[in-house]
PDB file of N, CA and C in Angstrom:
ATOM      1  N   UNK A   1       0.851  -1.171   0.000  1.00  0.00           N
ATOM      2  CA  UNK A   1       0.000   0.000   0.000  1.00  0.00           C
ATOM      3  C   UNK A   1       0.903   1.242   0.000  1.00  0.00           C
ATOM      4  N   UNK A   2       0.884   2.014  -1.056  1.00  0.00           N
ATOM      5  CA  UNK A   2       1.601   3.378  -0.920  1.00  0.00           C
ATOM      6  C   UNK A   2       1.016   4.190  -0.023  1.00  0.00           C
ATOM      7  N   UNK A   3       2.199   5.714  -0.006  1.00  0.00           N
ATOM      8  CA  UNK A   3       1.375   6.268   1.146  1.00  0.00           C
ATOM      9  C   UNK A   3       0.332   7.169   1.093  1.00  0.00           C
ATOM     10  N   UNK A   4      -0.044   7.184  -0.806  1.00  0.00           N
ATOM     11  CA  UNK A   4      -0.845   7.801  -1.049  1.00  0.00           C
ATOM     12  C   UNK A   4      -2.004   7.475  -0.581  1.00  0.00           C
ATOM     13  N   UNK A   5      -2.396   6.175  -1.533  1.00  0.00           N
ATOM     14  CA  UNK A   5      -3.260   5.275  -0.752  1.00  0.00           C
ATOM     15  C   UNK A   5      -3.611   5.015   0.621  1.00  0.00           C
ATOM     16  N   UNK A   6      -2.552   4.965   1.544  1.00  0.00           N
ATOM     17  CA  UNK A   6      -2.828   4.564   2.877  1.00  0.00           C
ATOM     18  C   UNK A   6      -3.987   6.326   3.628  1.00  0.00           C
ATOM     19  N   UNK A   7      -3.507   7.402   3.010  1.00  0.00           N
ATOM     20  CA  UNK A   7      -3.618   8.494   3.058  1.00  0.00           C
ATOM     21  C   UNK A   7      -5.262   9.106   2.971  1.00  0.00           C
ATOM     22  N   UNK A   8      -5.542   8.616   1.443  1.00  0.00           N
ATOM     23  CA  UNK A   8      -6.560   8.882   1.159  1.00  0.00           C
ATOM     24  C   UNK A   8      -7.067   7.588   2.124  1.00  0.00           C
ATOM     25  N   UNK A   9      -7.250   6.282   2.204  1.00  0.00           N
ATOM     26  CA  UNK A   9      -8.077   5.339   2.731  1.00  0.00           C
ATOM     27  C   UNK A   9      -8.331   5.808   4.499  1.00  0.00           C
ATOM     28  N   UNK A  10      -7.781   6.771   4.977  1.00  0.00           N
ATOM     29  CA  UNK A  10      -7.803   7.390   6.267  1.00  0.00           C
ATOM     30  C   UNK A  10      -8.637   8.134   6.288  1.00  0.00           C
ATOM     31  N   UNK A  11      -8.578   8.974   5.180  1.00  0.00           N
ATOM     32  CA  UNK A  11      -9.182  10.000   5.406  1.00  0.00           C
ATOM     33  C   UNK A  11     -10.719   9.717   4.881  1.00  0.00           C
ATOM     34  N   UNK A  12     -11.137   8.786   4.330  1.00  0.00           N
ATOM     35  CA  UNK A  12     -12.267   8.444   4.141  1.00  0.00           C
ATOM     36  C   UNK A  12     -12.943   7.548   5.584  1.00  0.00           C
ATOM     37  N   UNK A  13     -11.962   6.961   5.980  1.00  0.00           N
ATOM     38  CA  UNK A  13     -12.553   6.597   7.205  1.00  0.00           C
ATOM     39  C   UNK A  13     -12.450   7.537   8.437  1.00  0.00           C
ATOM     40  N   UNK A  14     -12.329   8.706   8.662  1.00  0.00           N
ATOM     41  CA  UNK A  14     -12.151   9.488   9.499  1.00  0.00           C
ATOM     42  C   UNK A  14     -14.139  10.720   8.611  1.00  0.00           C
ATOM     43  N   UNK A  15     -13.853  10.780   7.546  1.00  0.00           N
ATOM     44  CA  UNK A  15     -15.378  11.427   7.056  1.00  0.00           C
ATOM     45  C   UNK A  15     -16.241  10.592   7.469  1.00  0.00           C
ATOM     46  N   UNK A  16     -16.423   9.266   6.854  1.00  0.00           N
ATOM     47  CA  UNK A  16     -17.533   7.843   7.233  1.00  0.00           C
ATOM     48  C   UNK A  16     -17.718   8.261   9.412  1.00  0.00           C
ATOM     49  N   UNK A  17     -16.497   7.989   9.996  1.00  0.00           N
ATOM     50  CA  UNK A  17     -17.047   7.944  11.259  1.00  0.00           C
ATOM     51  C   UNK A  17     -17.846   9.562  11.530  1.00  0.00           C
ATOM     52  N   UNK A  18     -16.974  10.424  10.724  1.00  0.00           N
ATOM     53  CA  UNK A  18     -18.113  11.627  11.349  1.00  0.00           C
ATOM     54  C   UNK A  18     -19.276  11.963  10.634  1.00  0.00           C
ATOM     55  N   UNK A  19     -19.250  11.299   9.604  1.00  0.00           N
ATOM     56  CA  UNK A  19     -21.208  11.302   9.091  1.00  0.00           C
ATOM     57  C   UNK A  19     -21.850  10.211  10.286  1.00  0.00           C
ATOM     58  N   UNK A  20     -21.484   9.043  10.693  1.00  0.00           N
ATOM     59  CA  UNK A  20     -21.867   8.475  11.515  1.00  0.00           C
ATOM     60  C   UNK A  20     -22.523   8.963  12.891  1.00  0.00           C
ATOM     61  N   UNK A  21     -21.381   9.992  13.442  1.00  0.00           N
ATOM     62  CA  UNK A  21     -21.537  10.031  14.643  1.00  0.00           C
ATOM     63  C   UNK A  21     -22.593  11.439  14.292  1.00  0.00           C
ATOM     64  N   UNK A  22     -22.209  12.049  13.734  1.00  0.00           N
ATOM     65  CA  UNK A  22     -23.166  13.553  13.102  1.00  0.00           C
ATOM     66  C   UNK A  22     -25.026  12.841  12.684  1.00  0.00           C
ATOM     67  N   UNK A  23     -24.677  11.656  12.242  1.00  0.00           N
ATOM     68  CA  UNK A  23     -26.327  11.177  12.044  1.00  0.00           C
ATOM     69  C   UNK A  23     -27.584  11.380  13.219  1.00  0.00           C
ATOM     70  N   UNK A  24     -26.788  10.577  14.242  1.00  0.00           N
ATOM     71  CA  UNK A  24     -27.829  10.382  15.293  1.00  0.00           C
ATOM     72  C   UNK A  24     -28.164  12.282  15.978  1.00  0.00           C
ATOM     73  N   UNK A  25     -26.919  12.958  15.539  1.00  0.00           N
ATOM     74  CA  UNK A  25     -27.706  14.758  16.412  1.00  0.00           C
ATOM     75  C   UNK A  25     -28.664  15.492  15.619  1.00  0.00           C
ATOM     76  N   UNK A  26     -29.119  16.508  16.301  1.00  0.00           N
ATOM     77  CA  UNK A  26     -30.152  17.221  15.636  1.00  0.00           C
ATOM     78  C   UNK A  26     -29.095  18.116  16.089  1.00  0.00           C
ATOM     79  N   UNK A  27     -29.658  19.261  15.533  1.00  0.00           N
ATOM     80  CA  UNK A  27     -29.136  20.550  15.725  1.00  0.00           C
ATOM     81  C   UNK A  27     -29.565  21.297  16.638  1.00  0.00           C
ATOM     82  N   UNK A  28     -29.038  21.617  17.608  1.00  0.00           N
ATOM     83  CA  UNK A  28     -29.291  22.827  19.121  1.00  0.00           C
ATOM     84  C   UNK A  28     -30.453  23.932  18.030  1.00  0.00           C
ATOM     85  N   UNK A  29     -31.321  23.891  19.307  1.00  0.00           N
ATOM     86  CA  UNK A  29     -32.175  25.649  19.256  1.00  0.00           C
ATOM     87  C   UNK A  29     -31.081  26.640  19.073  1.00  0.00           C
ATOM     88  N   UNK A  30     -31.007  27.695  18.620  1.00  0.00           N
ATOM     89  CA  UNK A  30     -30.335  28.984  18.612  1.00  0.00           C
ATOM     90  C   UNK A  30     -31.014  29.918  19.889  1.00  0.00           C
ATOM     91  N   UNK A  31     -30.146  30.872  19.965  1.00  0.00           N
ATOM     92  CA  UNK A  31     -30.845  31.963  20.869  1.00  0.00           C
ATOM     93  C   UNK A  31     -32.105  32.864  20.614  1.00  0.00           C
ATOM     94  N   UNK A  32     -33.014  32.922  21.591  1.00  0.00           N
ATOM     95  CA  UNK A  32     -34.088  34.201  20.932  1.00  0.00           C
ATOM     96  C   UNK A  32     -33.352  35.153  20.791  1.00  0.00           C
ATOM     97  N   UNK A  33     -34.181  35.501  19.915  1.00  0.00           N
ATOM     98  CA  UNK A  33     -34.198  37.025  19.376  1.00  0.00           C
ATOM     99  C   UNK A  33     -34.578  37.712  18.181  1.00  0.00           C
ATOM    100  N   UNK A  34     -34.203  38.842  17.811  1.00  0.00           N
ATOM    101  CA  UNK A  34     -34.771  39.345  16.139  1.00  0.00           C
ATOM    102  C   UNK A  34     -33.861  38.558  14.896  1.00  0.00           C
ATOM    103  N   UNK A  35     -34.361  37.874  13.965  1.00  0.00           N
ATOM    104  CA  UNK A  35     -33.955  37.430  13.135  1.00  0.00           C
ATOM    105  C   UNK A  35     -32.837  38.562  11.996  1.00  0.00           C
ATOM    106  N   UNK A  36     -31.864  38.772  12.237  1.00  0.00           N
ATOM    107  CA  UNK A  36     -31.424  39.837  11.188  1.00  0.00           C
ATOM    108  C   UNK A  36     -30.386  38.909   9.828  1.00  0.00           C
ATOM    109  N   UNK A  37     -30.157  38.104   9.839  1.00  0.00           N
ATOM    110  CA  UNK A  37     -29.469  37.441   8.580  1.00  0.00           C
ATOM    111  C   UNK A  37     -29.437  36.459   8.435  1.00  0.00           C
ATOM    112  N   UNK A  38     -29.802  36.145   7.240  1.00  0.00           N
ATOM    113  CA  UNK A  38     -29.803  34.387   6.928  1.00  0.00           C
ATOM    114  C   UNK A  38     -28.877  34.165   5.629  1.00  0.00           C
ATOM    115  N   UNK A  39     -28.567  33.186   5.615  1.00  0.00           N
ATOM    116  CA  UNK A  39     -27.010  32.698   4.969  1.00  0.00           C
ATOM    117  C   UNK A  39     -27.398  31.348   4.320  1.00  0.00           C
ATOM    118  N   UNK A  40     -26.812  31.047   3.332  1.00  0.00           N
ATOM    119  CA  UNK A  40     -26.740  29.608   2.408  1.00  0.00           C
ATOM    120  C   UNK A  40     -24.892  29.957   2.573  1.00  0.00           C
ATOM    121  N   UNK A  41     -24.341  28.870   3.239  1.00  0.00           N
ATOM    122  CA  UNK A  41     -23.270  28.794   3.034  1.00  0.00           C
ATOM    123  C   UNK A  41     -22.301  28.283   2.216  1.00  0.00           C
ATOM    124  N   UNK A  42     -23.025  27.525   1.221  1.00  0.00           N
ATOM    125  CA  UNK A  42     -22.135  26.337   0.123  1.00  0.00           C
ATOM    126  C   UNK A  42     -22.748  26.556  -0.943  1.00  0.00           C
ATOM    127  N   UNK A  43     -22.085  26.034  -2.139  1.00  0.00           N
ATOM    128  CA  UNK A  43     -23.068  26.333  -3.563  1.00  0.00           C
ATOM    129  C   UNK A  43     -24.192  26.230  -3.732  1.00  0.00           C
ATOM    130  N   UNK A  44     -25.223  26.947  -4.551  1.00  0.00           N
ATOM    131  CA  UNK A  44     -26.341  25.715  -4.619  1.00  0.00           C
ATOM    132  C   UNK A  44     -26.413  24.658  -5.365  1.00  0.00           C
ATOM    133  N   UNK A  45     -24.937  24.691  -6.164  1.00  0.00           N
ATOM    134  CA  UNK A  45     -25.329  22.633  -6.679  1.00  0.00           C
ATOM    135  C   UNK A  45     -25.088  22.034  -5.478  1.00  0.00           C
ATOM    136  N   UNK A  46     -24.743  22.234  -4.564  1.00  0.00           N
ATOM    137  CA  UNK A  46     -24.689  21.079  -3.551  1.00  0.00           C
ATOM    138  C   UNK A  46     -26.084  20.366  -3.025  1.00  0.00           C
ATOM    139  N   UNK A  47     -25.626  19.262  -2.683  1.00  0.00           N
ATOM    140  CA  UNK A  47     -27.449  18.389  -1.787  1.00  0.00           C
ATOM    141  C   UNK A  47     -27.379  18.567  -0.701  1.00  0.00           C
ATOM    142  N   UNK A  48     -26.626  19.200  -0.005  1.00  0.00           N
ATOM    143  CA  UNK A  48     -26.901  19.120   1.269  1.00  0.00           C
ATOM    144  C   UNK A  48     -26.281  20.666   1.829  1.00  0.00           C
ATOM    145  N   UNK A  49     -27.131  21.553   1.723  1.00  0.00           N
ATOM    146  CA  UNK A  49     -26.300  22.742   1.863  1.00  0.00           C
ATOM    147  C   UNK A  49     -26.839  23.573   3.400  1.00  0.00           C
ATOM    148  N   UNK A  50     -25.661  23.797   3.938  1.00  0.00           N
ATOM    149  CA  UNK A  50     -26.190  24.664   5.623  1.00  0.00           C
ATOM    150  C   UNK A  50     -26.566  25.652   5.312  1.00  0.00           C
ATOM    151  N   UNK A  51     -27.856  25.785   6.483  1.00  0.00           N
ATOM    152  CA  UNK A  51     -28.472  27.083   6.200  1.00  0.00           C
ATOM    153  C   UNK A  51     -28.322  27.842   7.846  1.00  0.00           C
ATOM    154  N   UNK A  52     -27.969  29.086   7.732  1.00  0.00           N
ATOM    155  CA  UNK A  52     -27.483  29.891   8.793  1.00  0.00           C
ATOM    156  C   UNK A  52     -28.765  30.688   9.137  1.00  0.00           C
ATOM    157  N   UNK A  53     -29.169  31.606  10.558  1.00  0.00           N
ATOM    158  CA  UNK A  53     -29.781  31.692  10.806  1.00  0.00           C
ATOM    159  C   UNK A  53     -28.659  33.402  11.761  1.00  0.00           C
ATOM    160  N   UNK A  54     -29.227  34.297  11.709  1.00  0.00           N
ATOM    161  CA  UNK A  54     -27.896  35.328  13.160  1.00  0.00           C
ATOM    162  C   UNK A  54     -29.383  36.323  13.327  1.00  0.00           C
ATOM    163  N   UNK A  55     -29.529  36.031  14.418  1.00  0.00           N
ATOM    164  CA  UNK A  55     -30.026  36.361  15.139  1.00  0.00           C
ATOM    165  C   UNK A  55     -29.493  37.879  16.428  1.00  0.00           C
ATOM    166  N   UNK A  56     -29.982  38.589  16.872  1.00  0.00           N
ATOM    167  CA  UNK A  56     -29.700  40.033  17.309  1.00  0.00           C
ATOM    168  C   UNK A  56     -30.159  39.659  19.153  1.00  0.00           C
ATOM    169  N   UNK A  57     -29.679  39.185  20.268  1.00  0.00           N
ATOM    170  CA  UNK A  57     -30.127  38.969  21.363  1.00  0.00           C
ATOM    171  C   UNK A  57     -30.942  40.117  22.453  1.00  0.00           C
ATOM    172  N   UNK A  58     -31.083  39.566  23.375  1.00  0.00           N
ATOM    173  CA  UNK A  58     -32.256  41.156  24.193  1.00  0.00           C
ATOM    174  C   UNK A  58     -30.353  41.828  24.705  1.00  0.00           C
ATOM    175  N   UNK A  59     -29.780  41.231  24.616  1.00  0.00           N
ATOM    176  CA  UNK A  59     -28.555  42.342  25.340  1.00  0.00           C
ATOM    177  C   UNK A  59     -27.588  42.942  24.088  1.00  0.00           C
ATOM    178  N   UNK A  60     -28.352  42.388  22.818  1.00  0.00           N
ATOM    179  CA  UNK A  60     -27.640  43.247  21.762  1.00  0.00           C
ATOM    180  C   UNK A  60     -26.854  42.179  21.080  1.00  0.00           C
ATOM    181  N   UNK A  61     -26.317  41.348  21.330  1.00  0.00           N
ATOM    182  CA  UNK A  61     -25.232  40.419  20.594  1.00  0.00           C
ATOM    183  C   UNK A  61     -25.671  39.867  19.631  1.00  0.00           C
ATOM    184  N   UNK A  62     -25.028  40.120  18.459  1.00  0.00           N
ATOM    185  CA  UNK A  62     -25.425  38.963  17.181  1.00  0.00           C
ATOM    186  C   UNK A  62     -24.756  37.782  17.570  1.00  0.00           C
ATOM    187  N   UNK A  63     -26.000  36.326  17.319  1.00  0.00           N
ATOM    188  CA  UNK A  63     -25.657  35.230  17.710  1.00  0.00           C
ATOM    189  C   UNK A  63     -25.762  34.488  15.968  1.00  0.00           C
ATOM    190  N   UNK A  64     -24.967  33.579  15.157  1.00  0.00           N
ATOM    191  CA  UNK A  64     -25.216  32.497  13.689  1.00  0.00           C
ATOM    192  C   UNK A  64     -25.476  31.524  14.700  1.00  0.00           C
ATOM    193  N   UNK A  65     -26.426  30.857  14.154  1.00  0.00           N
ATOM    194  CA  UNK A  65     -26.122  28.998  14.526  1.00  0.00           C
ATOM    195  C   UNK A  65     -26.864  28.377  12.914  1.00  0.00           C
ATOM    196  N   UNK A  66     -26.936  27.232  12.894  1.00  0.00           N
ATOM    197  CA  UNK A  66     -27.213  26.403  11.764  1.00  0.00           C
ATOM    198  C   UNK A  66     -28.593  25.871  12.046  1.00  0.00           C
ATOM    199  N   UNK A  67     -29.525  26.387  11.206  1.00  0.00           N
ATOM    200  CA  UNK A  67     -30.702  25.546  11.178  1.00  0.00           C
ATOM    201  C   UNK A  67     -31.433  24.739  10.110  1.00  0.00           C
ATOM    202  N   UNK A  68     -32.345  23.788  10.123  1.00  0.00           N
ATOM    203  CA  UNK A  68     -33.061  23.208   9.315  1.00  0.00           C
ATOM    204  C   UNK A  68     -33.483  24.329   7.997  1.00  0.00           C
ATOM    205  N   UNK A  69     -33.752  23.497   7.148  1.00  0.00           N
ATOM    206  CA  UNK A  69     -34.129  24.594   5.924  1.00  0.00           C
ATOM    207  C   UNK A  69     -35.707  24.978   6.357  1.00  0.00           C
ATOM    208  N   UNK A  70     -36.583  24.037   6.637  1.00  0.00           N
ATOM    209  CA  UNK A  70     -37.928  24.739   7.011  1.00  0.00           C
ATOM    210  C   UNK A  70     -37.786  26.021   7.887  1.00  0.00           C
ATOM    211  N   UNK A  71     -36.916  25.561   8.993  1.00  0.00           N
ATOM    212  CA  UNK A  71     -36.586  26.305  10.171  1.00  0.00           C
ATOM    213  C   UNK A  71     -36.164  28.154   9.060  1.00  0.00           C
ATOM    214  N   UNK A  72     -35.429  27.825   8.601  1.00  0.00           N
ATOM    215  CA  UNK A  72     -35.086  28.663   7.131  1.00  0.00           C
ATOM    216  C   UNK A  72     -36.019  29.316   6.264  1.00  0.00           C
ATOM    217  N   UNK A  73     -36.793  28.233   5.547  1.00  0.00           N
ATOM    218  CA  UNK A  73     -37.736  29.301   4.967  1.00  0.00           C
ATOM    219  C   UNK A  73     -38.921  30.004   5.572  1.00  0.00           C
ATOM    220  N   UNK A  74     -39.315  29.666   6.831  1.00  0.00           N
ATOM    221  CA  UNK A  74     -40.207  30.045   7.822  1.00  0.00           C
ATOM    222  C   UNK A  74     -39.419  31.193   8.223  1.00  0.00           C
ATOM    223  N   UNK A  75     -38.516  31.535   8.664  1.00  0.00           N
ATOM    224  CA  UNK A  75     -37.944  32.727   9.583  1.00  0.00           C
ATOM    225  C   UNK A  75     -37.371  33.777   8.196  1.00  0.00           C
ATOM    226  N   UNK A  76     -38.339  34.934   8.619  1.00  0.00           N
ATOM    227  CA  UNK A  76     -37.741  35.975   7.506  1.00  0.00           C
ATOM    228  C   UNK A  76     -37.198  37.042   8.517  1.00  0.00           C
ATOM    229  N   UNK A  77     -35.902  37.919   7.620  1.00  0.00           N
ATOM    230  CA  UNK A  77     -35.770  38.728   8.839  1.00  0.00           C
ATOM    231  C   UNK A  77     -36.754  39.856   9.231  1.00  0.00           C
ATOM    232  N   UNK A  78     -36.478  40.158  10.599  1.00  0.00           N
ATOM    233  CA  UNK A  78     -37.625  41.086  11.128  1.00  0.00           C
ATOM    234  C   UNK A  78     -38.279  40.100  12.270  1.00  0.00           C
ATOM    235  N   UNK A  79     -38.286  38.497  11.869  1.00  0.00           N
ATOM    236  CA  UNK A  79     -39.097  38.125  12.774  1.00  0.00           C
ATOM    237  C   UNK A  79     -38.311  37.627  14.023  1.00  0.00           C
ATOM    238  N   UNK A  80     -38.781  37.045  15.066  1.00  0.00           N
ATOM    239  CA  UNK A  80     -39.072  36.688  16.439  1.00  0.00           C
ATOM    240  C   UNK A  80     -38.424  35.274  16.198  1.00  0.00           C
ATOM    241  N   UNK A  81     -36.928  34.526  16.807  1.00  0.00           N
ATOM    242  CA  UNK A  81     -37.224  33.281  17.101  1.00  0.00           C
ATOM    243  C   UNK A  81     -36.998  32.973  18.229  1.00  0.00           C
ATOM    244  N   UNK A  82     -37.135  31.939  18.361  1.00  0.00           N
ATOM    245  CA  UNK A  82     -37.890  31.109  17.691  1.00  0.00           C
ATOM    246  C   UNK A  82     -39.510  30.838  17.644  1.00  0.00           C
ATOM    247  N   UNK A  83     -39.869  32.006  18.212  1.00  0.00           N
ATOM    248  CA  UNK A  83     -41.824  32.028  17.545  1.00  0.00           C
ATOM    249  C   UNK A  83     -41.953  31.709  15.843  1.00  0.00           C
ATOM    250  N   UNK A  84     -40.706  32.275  15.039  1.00  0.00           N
ATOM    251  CA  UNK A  84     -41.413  32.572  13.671  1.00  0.00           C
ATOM    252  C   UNK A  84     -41.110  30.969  13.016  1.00  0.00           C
ATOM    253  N   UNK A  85     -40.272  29.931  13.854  1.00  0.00           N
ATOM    254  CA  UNK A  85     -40.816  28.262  13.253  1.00  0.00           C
ATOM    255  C   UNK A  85     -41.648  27.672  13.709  1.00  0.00           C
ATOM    256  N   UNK A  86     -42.665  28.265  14.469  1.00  0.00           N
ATOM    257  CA  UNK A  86     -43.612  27.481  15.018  1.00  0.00           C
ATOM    258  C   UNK A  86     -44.878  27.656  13.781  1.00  0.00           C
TER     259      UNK A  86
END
């Protein structure tokens, strides 16, 4: 086995265990607050693309976290979350 090979065959088993272990989580709630920016972070040819969510807190701090795409097309900015995925 070269060490190319040995190289790449690692690194595919190091992606495989973290789609694995990434399967079984959901993604954390984000913080309330006013919705001010939403983000597509990867191309859109991609299938599986993160969708960002930054949010404005009651003490002022812009908070990103990653949410579901419904979670996504439900929250426009201006609104309230997490009231505006319900």
């Amino acid at each position: 086995m070269t060490y190319r090979t040995r190289t790449r065959a690692a690194a595919v088993a190091v992606t495989v265990s973290a789609l694995a272990l990434l399967a079984g989580c959901s993604l954390p709630d984000g913080p309330a607050g006013v919705v001010v920016a939403r983000a597509e972070r990867t191309p859109p040819a991609s299938k599986n693309r993160p969708y960002f969510l930054t949010v404005r807190t009651a003490n002022g701090d812009r908070k990103d976290f990653q949410v579901y795409i419904d979670d996504y097309d439900q929250c426009s900015i201006g609104e309230r979350y997490p009231a505006c995925k319900q």
